[in-house]
Protein backbone atom coordinates (compact mmCIF):
# COMPACT_ATOMS: atom_id res chain seq x y z
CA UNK A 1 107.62 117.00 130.19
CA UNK A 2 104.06 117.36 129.56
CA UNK A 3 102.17 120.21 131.04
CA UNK A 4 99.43 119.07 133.64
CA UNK A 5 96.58 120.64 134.02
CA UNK A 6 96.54 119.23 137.49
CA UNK A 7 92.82 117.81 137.23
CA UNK A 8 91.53 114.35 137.59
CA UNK A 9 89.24 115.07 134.99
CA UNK A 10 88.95 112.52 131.73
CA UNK A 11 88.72 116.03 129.23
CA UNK A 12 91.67 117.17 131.26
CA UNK A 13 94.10 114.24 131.26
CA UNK A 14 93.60 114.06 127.47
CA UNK A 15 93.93 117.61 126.14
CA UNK A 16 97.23 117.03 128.47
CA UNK A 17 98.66 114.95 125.71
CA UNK A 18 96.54 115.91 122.52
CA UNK A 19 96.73 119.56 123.20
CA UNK A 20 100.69 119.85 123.53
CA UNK A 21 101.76 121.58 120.63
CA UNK A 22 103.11 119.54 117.22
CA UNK A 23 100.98 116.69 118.49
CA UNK A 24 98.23 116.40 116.38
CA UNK A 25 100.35 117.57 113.52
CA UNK A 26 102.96 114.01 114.47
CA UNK A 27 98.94 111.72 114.59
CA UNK A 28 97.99 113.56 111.05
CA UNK A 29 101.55 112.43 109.42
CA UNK A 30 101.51 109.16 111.13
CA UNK A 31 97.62 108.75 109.70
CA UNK A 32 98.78 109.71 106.18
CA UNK A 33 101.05 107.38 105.96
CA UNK A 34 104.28 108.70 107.49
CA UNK A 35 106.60 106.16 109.39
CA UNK A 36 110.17 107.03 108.96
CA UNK A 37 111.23 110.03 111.59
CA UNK A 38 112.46 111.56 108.40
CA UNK A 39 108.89 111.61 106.43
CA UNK A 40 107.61 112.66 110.10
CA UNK A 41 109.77 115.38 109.53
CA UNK A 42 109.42 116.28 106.39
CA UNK A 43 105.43 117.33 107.73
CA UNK A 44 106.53 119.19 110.80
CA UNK A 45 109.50 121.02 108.80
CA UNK A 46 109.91 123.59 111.28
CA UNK A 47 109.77 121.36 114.41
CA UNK A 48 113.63 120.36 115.51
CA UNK A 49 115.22 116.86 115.09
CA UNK A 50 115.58 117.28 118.92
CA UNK A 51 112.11 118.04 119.49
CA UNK A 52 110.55 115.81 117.29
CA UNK A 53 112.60 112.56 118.96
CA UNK A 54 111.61 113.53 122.27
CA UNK A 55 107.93 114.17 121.59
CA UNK A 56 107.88 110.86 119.59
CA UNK A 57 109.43 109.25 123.19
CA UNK A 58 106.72 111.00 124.83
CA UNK A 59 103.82 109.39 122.77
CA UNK A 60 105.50 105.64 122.67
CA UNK A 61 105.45 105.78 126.59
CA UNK A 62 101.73 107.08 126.53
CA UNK A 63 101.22 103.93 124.22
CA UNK A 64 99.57 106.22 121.54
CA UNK A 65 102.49 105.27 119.25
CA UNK A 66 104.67 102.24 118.65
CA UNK A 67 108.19 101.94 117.25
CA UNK A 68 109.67 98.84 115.45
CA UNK A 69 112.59 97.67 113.43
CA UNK A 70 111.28 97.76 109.42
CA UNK A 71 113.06 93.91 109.02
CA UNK A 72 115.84 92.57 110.89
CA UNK A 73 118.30 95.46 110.62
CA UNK A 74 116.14 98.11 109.54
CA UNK A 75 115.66 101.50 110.54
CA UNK A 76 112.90 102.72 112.53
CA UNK A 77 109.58 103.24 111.94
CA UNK A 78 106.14 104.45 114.11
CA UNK A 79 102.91 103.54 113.75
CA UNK A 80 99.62 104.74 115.82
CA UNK A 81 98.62 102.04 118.42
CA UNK A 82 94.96 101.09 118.67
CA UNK A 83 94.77 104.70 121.47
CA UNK A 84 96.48 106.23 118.35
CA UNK A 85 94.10 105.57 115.75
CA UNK A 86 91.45 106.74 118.14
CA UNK A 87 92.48 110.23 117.85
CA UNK A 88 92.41 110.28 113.93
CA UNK A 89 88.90 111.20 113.61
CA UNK A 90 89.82 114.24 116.13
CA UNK A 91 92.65 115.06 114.20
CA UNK A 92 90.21 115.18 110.85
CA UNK A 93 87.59 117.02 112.97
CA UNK A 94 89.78 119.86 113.72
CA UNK A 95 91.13 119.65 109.95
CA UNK A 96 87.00 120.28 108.95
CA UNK A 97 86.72 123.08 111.27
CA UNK A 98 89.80 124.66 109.78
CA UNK A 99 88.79 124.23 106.86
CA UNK A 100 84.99 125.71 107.14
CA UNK A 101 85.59 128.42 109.74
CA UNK A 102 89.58 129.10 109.40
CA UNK A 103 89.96 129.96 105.53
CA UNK A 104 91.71 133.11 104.66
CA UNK A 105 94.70 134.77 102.56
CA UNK A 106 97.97 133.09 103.11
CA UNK A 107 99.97 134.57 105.32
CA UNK A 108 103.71 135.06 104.29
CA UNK A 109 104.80 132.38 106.54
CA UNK A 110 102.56 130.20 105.87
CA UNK A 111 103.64 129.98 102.41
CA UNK A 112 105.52 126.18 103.10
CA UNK A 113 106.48 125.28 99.87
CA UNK A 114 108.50 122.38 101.20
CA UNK A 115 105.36 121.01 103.14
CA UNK A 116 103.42 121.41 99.66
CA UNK A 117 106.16 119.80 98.08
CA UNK A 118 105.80 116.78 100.53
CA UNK A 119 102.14 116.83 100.77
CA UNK A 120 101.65 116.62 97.03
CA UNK A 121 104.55 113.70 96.80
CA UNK A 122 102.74 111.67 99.35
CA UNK A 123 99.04 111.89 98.14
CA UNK A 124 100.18 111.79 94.71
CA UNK A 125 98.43 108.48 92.68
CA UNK A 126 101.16 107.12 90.38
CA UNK A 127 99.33 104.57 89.68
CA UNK A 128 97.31 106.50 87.37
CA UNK A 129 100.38 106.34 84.55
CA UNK A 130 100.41 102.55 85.14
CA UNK A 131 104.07 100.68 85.09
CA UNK A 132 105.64 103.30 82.69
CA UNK A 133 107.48 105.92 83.73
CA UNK A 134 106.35 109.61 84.07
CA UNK A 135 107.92 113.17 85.01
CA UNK A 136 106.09 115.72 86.26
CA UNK A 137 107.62 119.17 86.30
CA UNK A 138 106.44 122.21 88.06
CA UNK A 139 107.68 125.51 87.87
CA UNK A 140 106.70 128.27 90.75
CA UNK A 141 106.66 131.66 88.67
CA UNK A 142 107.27 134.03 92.19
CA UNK A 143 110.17 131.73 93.86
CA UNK A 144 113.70 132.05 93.60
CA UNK A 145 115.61 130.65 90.78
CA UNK A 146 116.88 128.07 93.14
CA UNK A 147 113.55 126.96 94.51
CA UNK A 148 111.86 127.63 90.92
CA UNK A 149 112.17 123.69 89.30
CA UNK A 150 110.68 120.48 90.68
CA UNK A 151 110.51 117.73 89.49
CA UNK A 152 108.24 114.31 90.25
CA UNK A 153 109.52 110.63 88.95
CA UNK A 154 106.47 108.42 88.97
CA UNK A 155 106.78 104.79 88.09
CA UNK A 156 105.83 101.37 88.96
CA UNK A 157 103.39 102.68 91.19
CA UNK A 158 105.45 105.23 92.95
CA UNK A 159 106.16 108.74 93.08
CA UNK A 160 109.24 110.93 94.35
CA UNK A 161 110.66 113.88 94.45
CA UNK A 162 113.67 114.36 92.41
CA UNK A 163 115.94 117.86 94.08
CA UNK A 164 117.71 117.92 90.43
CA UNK A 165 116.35 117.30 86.65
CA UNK A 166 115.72 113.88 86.19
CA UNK A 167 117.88 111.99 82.93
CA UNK A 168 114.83 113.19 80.36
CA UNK A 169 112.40 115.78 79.39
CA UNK A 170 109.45 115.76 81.53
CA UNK A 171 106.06 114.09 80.16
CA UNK A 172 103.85 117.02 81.80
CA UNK A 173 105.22 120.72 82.73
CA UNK A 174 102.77 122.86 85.33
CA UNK A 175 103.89 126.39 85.69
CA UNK A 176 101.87 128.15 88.48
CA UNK A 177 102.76 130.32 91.80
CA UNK A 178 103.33 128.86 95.21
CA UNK A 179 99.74 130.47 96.33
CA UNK A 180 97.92 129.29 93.81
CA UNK A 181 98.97 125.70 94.34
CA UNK A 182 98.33 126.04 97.87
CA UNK A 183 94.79 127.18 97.39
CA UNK A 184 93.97 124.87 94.87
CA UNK A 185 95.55 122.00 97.34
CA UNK A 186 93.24 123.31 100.26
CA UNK A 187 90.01 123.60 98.17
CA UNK A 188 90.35 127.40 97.85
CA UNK A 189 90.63 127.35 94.60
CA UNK A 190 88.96 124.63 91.56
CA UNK A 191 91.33 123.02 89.33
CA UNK A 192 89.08 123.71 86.57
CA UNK A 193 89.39 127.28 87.42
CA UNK A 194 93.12 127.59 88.07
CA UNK A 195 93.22 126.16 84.95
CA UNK A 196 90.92 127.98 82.62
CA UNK A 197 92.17 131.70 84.33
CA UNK A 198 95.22 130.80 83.69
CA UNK A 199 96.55 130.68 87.37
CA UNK A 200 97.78 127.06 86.28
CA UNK A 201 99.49 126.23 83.08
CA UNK A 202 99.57 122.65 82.33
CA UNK A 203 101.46 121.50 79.17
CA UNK A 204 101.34 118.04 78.08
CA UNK A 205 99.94 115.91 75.95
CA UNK A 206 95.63 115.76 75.88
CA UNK A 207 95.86 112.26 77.38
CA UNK A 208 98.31 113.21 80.07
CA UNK A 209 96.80 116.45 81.09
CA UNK A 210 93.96 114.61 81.85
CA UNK A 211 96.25 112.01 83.73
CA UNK A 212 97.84 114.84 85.62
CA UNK A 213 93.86 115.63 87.44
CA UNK A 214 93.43 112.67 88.65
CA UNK A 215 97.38 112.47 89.82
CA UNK A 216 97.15 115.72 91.63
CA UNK A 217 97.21 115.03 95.42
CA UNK A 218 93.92 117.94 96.77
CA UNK A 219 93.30 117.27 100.53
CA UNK A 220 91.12 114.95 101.77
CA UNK A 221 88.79 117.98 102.75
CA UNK A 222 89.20 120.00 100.09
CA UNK A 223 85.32 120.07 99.68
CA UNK A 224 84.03 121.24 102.55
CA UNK A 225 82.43 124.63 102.03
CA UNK A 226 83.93 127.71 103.91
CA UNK A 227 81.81 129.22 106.45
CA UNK A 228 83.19 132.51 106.71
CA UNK A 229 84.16 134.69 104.03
């Protein structure tokens, strides 16, 4: 049930749905590219399966999303209605705010590295390697041995994530931290930099550590400039 704010008012009937929490979070997957509830889910990791299906409900009977069979016995998938894709810009409006006025240290629970994981799988441009078939390794120096070791297949024009070592060596290995990844996804923090400090470790071959800059998934608004300090 969606909270009213029990106003006739246009600003009120829309913060109503746009302002319930997860919400703009479900529109920013859906506008990246999202469709499957699992890839939905995969961006809202800490949202329940319950939750999620019954917000998703909630915005396919407001008409802001649709939800159609992907071929004749296919699974789901959602995609932003025309009313959908009118709230992207918001969506990237509050992302720029964030992003000038809301920059800071991590805070320990905001250290996702799942989300990272997923956010640098779905940005990622495979098509940068061309048809062949590339591994990119990265190893996060202050996690767990079990969460230490991922791994990225890229080929015909696609990337995954691979949960165990792929059948080879990998073409590139990145050794960094889980922070410093983060920052230099969110702008924080200049590859070049990362790099040249020695925050990121990139070995690989001259060719394909050049490869690997332009493959690197930074956020769309990585360059706005932080107001506050």
């Amino acid at each position: 049930m969606v909270r009213s704010y029990n106003q006739f008012c246009p600003v009120a009937k829309a913060a109503e749905l746009f302002c319930e929490r997860w919400t703009a979070l479900i529109i920013r997957e859906l506008a990246t590219g999202s469709a499957r509830f699992s890839d939905i889910q995969r961006g809202v990791p800490l949202m329940s399966p319950t939750l999620l299906s019954r917000r998703l409900k909630q915005l396919v009977a407001e008409a802001v999303i649709e939800r159609r069979r992907d071929g004749a016995r296919g699974a789901w998938r959602y995609a932003l209605t025309p009313a959908g894709r009118e709230l992207v810009p918001l969506v990237m409006a509050l992302g720029i705010w964030g992003q000038r006025w809301s920059r800071r240290e991590l805070a320990a629970n905001e250290k996702d590295l799942g989300l990272l994981l997923w956010a640098l799988e779905k940005g990622a441009k495979p098509e940068i390697f061309g048809t062949g078939r590339r591994i990119i390794e990265f190893e996060f120096k202050d996690q767990p041995q079990s969460k230490r070791r991922w791994w990225y297949l890229n080929e015909a024009g696609r990337c995954e994530l691979c949960l165990t070592a792929p059948d080879r060596a990998s073409d590139i290995y990145v050794q960094t931290t889980l922070d410093d990844l983060i920052y230099v996804w969110r702008g924080d923090l200049a590859l070049g930099v990362a790099i040249s400090s020695g925050r990121l470790e990139i070995h690989a071959s001259r060719q394909l550590a050049r490869a690997f800059r332009d493959w690197l998934a930074i956020a769309p608004i990585a360059d706005v400039a932080a107001a506050r300090v």
